[in-house]
Protein backbone atom coordinates (compact mmCIF):
# COMPACT_ATOMS: atom_id res chain seq x y z
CA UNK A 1 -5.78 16.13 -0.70
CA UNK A 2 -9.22 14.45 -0.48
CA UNK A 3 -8.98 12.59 -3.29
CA UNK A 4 -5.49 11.35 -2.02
CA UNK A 5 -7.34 10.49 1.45
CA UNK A 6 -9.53 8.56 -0.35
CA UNK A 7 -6.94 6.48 -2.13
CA UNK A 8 -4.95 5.93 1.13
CA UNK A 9 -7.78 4.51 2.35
CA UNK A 10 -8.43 2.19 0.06
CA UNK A 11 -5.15 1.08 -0.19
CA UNK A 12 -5.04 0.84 3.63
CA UNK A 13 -8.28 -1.13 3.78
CA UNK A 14 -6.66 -3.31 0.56
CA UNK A 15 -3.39 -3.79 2.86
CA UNK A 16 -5.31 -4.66 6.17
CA UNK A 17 -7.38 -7.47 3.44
CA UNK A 18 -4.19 -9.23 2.59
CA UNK A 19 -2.82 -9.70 6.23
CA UNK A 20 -5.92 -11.11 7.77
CA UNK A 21 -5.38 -13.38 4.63
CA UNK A 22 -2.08 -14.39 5.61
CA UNK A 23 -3.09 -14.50 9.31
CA UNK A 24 -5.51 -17.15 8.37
CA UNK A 25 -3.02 -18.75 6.62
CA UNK A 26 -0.39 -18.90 9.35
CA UNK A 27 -3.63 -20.57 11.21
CA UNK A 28 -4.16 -23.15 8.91
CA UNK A 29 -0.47 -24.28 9.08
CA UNK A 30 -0.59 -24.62 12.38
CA UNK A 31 -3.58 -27.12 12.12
CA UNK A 32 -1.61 -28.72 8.80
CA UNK A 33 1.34 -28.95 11.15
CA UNK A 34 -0.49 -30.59 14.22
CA UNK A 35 -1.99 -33.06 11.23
CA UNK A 36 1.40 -33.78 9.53
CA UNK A 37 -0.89 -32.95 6.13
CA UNK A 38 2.25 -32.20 3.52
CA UNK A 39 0.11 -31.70 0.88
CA UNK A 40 -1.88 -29.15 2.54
CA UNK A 41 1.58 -27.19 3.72
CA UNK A 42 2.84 -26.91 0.60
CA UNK A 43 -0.69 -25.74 -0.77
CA UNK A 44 -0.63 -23.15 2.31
CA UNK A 45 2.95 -22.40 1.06
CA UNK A 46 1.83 -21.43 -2.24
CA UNK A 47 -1.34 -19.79 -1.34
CA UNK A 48 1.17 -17.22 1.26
CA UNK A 49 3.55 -16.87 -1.42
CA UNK A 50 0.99 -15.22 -3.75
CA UNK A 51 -0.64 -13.52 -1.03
CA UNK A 52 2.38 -12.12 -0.03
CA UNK A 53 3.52 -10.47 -4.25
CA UNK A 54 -0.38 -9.08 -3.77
CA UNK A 55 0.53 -7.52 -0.52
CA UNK A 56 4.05 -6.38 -1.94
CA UNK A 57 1.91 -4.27 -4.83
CA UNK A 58 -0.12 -2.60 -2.47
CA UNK A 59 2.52 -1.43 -0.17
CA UNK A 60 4.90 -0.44 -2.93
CA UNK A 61 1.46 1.50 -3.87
CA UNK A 62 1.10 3.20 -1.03
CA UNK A 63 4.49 4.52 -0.93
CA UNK A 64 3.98 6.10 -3.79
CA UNK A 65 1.12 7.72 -2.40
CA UNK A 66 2.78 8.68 0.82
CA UNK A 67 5.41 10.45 -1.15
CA UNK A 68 2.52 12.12 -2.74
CA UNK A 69 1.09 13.43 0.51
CA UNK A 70 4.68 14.32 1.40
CA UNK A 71 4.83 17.11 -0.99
CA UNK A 72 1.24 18.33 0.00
CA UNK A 73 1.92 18.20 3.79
CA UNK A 74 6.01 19.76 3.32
CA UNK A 75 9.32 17.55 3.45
CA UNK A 76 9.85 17.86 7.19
CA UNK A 77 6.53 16.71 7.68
CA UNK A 78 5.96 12.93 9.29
CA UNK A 79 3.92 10.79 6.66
CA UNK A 80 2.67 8.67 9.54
CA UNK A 81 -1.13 8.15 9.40
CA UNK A 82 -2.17 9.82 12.58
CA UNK A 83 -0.40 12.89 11.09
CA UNK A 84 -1.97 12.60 8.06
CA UNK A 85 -5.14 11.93 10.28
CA UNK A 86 -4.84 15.66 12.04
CA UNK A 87 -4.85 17.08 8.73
CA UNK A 88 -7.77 15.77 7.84
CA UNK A 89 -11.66 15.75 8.41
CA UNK A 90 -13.74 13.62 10.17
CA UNK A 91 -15.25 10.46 9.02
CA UNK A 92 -11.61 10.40 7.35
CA UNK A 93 -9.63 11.12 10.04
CA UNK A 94 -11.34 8.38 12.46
CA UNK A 95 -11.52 5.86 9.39
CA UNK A 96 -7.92 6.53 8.82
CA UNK A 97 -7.08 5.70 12.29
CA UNK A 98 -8.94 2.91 12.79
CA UNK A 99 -8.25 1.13 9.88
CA UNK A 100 -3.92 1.62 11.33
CA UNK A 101 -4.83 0.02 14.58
CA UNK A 102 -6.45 -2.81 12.82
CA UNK A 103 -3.46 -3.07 10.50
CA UNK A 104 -0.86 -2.99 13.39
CA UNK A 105 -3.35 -5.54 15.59
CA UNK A 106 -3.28 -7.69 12.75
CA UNK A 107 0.10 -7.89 11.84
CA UNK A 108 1.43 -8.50 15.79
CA UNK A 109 -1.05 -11.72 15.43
CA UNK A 110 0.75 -12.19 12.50
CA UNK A 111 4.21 -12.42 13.56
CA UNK A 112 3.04 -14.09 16.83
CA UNK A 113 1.43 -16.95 14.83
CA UNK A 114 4.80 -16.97 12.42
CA UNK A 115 6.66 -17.49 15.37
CA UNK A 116 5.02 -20.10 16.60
CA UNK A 117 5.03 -22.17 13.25
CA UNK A 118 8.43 -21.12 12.80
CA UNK A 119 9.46 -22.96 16.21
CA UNK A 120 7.47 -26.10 15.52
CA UNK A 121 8.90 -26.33 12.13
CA UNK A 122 12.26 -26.03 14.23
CA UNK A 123 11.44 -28.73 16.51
CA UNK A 124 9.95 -31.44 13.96
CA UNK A 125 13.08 -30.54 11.82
């Protein structure tokens, strides 16, 4: 199970990588946006849309590893981290959990900052 921990967490920390990368992408819109720089949207356009086949791989990844845990931890177990977390040992268990809040922080800035490109986009359309 360890050695499963251990690739969770990498893939976590891997996942958590690629959406501060496309948060600071949805950021640099904006300021494209607020410039009416093209050229730099469509770079930004292109620079998401291979962050985003990078971030594809390492979820599809870390399903597989779920289901992996799943038959460790029993079918009818939840393959949520903090369960995983309370079957594991600490600095794991902590890492593992800290590492999901950052995730889910990161990801509700995320979608906040999509939704606010997605509504100027709206308006200068």
């Amino acid at each position: 199970m360890d050695k499963l921990v251990l690739e969770l967490l990498t893939l976590l920390r891997e996942l958590l990588a690629s959406h501060q990368r496309l948060l600071q992408i949805a950021l640099m819109r904006q300021e494209a946006m607020r410039a009416f720089d093209v050229r730099r949207l469509t770079e930004l356009l292109e620079r998401e849309k291979a962050e985003m086949e990078r971030l594809e791989n390492v979820e599809k990844l870390r399903r597989i590893l779920v289901e992996q845990m799943k038959l460790l931890l029993g079918r009818h177990t939840p393959t949520t981290i903090s369960e995983i977390a309370k079957r594991v040992s600490e600095p794991h268990r902590g890492t593992l959990l800290a590492l999901a809040a950052q995730i889910k922080s990161t990801v509700e800035q995320l979608e906040r900052n999509n939704r606010i490109n997605a509504k100027v986009s709206e308006a200068v359309v």
